[in-house]
PDB file of N, CA and C in Angstrom:
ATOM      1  N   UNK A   1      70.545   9.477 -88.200  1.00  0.00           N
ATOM      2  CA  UNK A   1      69.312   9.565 -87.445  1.00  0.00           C
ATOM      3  C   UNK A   1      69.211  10.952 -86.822  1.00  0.00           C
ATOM      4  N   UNK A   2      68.050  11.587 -86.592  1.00  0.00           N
ATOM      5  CA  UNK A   2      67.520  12.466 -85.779  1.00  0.00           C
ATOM      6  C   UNK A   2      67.909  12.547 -84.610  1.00  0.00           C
ATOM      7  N   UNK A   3      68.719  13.632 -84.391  1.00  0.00           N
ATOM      8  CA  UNK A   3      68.880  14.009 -82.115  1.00  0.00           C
ATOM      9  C   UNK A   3      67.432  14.514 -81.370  1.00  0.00           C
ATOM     10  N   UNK A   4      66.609  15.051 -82.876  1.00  0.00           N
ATOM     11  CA  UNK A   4      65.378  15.767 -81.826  1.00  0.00           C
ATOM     12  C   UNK A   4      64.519  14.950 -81.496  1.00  0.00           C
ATOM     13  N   UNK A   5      63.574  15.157 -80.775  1.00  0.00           N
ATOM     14  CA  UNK A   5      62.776  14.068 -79.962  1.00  0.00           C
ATOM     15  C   UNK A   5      61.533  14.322 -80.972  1.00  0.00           C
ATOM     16  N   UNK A   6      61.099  13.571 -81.314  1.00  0.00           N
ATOM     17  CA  UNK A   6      59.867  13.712 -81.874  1.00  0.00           C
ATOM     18  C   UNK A   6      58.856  13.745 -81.357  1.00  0.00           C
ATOM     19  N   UNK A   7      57.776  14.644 -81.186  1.00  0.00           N
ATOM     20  CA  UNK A   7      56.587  15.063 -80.043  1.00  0.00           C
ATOM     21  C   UNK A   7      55.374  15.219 -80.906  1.00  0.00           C
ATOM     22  N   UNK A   8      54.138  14.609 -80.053  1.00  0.00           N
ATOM     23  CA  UNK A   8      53.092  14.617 -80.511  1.00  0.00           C
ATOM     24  C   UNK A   8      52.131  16.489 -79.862  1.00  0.00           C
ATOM     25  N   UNK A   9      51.399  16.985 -80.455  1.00  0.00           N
ATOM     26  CA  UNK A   9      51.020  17.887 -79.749  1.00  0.00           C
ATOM     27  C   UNK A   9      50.755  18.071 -78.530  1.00  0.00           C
ATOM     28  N   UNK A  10      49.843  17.092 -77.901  1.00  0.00           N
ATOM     29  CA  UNK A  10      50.108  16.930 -76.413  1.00  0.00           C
ATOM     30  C   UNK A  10      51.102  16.977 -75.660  1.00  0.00           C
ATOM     31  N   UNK A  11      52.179  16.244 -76.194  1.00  0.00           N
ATOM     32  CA  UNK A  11      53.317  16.542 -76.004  1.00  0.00           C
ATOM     33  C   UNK A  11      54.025  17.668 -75.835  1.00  0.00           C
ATOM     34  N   UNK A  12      53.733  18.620 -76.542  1.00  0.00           N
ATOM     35  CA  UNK A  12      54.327  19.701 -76.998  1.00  0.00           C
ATOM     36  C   UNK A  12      53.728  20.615 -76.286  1.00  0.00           C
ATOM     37  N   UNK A  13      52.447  20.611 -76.125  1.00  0.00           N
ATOM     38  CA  UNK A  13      51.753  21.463 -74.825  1.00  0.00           C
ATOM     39  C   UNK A  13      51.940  21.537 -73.526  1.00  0.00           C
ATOM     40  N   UNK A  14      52.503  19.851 -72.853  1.00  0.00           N
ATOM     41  CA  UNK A  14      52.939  20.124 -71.875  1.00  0.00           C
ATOM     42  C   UNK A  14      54.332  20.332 -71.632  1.00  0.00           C
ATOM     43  N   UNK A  15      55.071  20.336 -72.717  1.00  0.00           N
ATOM     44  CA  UNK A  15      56.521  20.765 -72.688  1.00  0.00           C
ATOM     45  C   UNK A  15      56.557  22.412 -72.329  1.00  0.00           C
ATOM     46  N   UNK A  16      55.340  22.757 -72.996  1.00  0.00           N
ATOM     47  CA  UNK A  16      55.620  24.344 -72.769  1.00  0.00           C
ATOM     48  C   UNK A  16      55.016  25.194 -71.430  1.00  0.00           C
ATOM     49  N   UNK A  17      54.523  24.149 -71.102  1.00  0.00           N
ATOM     50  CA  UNK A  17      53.565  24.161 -69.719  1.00  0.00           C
ATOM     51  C   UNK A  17      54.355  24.032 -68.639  1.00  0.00           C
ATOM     52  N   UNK A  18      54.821  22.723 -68.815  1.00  0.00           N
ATOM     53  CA  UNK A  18      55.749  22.250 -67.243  1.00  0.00           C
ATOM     54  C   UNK A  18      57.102  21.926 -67.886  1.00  0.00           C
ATOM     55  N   UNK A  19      57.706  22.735 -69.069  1.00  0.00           N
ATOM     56  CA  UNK A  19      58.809  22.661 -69.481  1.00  0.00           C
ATOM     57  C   UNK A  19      60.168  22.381 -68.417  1.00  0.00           C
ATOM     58  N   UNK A  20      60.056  22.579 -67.218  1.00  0.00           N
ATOM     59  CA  UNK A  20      61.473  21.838 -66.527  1.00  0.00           C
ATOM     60  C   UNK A  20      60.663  22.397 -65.264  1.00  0.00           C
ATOM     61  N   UNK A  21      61.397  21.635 -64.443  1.00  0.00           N
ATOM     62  CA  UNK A  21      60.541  21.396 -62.550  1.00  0.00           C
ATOM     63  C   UNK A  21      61.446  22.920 -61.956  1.00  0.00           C
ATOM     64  N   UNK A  22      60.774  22.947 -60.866  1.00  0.00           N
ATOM     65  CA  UNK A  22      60.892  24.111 -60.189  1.00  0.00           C
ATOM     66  C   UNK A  22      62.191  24.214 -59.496  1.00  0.00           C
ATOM     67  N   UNK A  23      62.823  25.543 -59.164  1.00  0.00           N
ATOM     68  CA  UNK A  23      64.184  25.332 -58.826  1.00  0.00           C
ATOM     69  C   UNK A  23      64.179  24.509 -57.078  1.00  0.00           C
ATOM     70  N   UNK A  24      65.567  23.634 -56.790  1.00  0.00           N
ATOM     71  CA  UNK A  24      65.223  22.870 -55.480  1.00  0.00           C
ATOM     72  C   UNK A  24      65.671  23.862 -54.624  1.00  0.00           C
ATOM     73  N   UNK A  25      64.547  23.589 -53.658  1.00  0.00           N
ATOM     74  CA  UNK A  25      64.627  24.285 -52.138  1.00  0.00           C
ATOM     75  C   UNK A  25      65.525  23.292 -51.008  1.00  0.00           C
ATOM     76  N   UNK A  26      66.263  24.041 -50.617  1.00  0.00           N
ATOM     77  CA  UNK A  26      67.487  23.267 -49.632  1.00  0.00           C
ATOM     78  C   UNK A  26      66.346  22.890 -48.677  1.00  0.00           C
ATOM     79  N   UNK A  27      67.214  22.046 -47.742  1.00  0.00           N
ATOM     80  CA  UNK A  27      66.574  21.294 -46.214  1.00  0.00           C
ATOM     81  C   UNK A  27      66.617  22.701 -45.117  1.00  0.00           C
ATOM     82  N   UNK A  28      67.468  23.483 -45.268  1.00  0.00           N
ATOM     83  CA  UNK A  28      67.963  24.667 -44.026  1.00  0.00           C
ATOM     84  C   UNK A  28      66.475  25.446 -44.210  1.00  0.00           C
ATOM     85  N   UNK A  29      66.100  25.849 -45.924  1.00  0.00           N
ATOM     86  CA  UNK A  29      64.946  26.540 -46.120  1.00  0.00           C
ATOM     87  C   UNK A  29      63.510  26.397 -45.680  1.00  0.00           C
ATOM     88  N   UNK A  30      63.343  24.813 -45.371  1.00  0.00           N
ATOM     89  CA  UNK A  30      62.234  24.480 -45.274  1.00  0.00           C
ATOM     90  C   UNK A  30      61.832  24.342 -43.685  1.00  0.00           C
ATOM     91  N   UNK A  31      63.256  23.964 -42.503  1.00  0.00           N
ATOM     92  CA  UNK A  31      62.744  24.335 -41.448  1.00  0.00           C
ATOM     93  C   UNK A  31      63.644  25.570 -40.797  1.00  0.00           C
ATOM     94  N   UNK A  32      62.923  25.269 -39.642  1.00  0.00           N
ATOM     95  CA  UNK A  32      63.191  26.413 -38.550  1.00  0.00           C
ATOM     96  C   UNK A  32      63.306  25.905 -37.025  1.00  0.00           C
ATOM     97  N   UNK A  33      64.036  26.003 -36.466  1.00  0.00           N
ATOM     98  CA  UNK A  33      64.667  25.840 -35.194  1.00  0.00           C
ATOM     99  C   UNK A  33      64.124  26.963 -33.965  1.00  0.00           C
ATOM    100  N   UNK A  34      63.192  26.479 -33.151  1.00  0.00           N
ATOM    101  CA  UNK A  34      62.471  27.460 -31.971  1.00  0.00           C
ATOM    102  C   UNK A  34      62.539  26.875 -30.845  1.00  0.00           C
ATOM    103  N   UNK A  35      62.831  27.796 -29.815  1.00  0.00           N
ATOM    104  CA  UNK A  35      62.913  27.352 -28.429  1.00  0.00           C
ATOM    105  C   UNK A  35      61.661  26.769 -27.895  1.00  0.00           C
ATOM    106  N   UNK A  36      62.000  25.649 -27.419  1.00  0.00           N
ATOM    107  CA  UNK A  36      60.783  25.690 -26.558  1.00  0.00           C
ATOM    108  C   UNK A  36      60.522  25.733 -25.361  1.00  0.00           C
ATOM    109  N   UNK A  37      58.931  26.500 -24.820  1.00  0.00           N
ATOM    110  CA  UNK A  37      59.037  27.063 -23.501  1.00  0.00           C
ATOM    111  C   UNK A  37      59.620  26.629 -22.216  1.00  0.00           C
ATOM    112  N   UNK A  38      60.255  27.154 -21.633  1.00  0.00           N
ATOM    113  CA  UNK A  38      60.597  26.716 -20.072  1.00  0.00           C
ATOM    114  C   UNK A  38      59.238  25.751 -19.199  1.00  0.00           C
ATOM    115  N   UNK A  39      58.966  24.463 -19.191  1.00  0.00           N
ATOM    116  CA  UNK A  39      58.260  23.723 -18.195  1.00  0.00           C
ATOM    117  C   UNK A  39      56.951  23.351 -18.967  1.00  0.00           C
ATOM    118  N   UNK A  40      56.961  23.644 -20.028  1.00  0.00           N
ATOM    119  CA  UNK A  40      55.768  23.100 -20.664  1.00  0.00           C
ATOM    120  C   UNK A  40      55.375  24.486 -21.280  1.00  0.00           C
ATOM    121  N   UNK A  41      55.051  25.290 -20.694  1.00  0.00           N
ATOM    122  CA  UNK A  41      54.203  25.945 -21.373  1.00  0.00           C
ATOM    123  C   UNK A  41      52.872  26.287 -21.941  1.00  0.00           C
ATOM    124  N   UNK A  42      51.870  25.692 -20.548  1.00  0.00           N
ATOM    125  CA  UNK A  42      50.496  25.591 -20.823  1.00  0.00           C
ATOM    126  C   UNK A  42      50.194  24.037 -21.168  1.00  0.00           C
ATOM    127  N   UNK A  43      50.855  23.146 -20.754  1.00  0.00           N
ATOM    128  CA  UNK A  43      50.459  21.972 -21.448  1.00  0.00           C
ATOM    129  C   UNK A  43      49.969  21.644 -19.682  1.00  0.00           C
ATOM    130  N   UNK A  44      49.934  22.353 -18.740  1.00  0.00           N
ATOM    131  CA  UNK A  44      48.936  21.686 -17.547  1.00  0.00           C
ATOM    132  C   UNK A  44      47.650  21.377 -17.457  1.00  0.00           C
ATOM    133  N   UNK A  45      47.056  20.139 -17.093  1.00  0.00           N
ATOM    134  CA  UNK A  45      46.048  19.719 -17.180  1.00  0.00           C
ATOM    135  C   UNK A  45      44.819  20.771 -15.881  1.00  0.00           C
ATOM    136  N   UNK A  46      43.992  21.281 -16.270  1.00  0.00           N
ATOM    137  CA  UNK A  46      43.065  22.150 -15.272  1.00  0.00           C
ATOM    138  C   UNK A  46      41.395  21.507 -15.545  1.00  0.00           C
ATOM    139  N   UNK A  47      40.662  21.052 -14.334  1.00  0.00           N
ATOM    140  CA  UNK A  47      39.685  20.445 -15.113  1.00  0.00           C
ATOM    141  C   UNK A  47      38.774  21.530 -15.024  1.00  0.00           C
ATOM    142  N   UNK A  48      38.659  22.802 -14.674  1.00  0.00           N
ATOM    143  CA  UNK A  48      37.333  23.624 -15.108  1.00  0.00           C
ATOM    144  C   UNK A  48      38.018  23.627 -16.658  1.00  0.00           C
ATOM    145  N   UNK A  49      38.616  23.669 -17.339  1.00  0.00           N
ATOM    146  CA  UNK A  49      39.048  23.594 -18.819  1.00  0.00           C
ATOM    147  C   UNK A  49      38.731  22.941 -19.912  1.00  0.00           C
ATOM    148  N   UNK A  50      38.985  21.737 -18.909  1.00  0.00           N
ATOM    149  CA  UNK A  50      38.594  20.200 -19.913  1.00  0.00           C
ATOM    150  C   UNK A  50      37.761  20.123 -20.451  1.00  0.00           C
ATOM    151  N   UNK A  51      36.537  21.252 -20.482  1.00  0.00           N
ATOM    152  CA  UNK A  51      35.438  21.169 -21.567  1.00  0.00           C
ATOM    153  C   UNK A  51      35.602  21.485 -22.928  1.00  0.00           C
ATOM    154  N   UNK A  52      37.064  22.617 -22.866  1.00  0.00           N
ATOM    155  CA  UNK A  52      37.343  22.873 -24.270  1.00  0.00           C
ATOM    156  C   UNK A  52      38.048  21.839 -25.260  1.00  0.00           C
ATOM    157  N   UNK A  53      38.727  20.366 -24.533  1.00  0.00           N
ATOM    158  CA  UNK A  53      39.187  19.588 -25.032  1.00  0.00           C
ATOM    159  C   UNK A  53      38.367  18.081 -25.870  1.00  0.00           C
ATOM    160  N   UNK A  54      37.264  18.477 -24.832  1.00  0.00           N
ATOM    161  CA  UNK A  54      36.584  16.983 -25.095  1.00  0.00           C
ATOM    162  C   UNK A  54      35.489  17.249 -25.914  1.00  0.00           C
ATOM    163  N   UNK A  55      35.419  16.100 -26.710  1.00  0.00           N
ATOM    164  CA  UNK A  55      34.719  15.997 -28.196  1.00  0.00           C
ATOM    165  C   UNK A  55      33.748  14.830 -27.578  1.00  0.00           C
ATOM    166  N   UNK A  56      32.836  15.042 -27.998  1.00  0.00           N
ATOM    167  CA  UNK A  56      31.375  13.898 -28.021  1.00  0.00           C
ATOM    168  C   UNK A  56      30.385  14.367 -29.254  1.00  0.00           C
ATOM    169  N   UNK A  57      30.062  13.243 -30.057  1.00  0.00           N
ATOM    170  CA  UNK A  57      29.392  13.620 -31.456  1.00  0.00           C
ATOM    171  C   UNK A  57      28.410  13.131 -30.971  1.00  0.00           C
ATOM    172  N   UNK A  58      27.760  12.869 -29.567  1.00  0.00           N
ATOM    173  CA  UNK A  58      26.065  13.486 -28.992  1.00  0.00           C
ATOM    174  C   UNK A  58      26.002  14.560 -28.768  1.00  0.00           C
ATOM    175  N   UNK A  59      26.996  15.015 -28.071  1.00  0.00           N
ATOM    176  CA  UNK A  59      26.952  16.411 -27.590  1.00  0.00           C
ATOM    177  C   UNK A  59      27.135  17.386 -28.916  1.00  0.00           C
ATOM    178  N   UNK A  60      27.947  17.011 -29.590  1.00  0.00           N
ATOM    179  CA  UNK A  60      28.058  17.903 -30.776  1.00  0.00           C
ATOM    180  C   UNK A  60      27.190  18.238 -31.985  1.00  0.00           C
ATOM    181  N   UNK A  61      26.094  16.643 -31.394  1.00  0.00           N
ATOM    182  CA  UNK A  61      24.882  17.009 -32.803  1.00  0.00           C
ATOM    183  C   UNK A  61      23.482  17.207 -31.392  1.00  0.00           C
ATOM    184  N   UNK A  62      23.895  17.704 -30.124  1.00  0.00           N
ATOM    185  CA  UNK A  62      22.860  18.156 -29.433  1.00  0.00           C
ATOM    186  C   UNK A  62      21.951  17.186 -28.576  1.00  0.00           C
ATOM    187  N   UNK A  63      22.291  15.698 -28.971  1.00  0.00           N
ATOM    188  CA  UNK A  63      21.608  14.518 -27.918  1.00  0.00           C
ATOM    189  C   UNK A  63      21.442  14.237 -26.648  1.00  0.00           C
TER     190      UNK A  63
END
């Protein structure tokens, strides 16, 4: 019997296309380790502000 694989053209197109997967990227590569700020860091609540947070889709289509 035959060792080669027998392939239909389609076949054969995407063999040459996506002929073997991409090399693997380790776990160390994908993140990154950052300090985070001393006390928050701006996460205090200020209400002259609070307008930039709050969403209303009256207000946003002008009602």
């Amino acid at each position: 019997m035959n060792d080669e694989l027998a392939m239909d053209a389609d076949a054969v197109v995407r063999h040459m296309r996506f002929g073997r997967l991409p090399e693997r990227i380790r776990h160390e590569d994908m993140t990154a380790e950052v300090e985070a700020a001393q006390g928050g860091g701006g996460d205090i609540y200020t209400p002259e502000n609070s307008w930039k947070f709050y969403s209303c889709v009256a207000l946003d289509l002008g009602l």
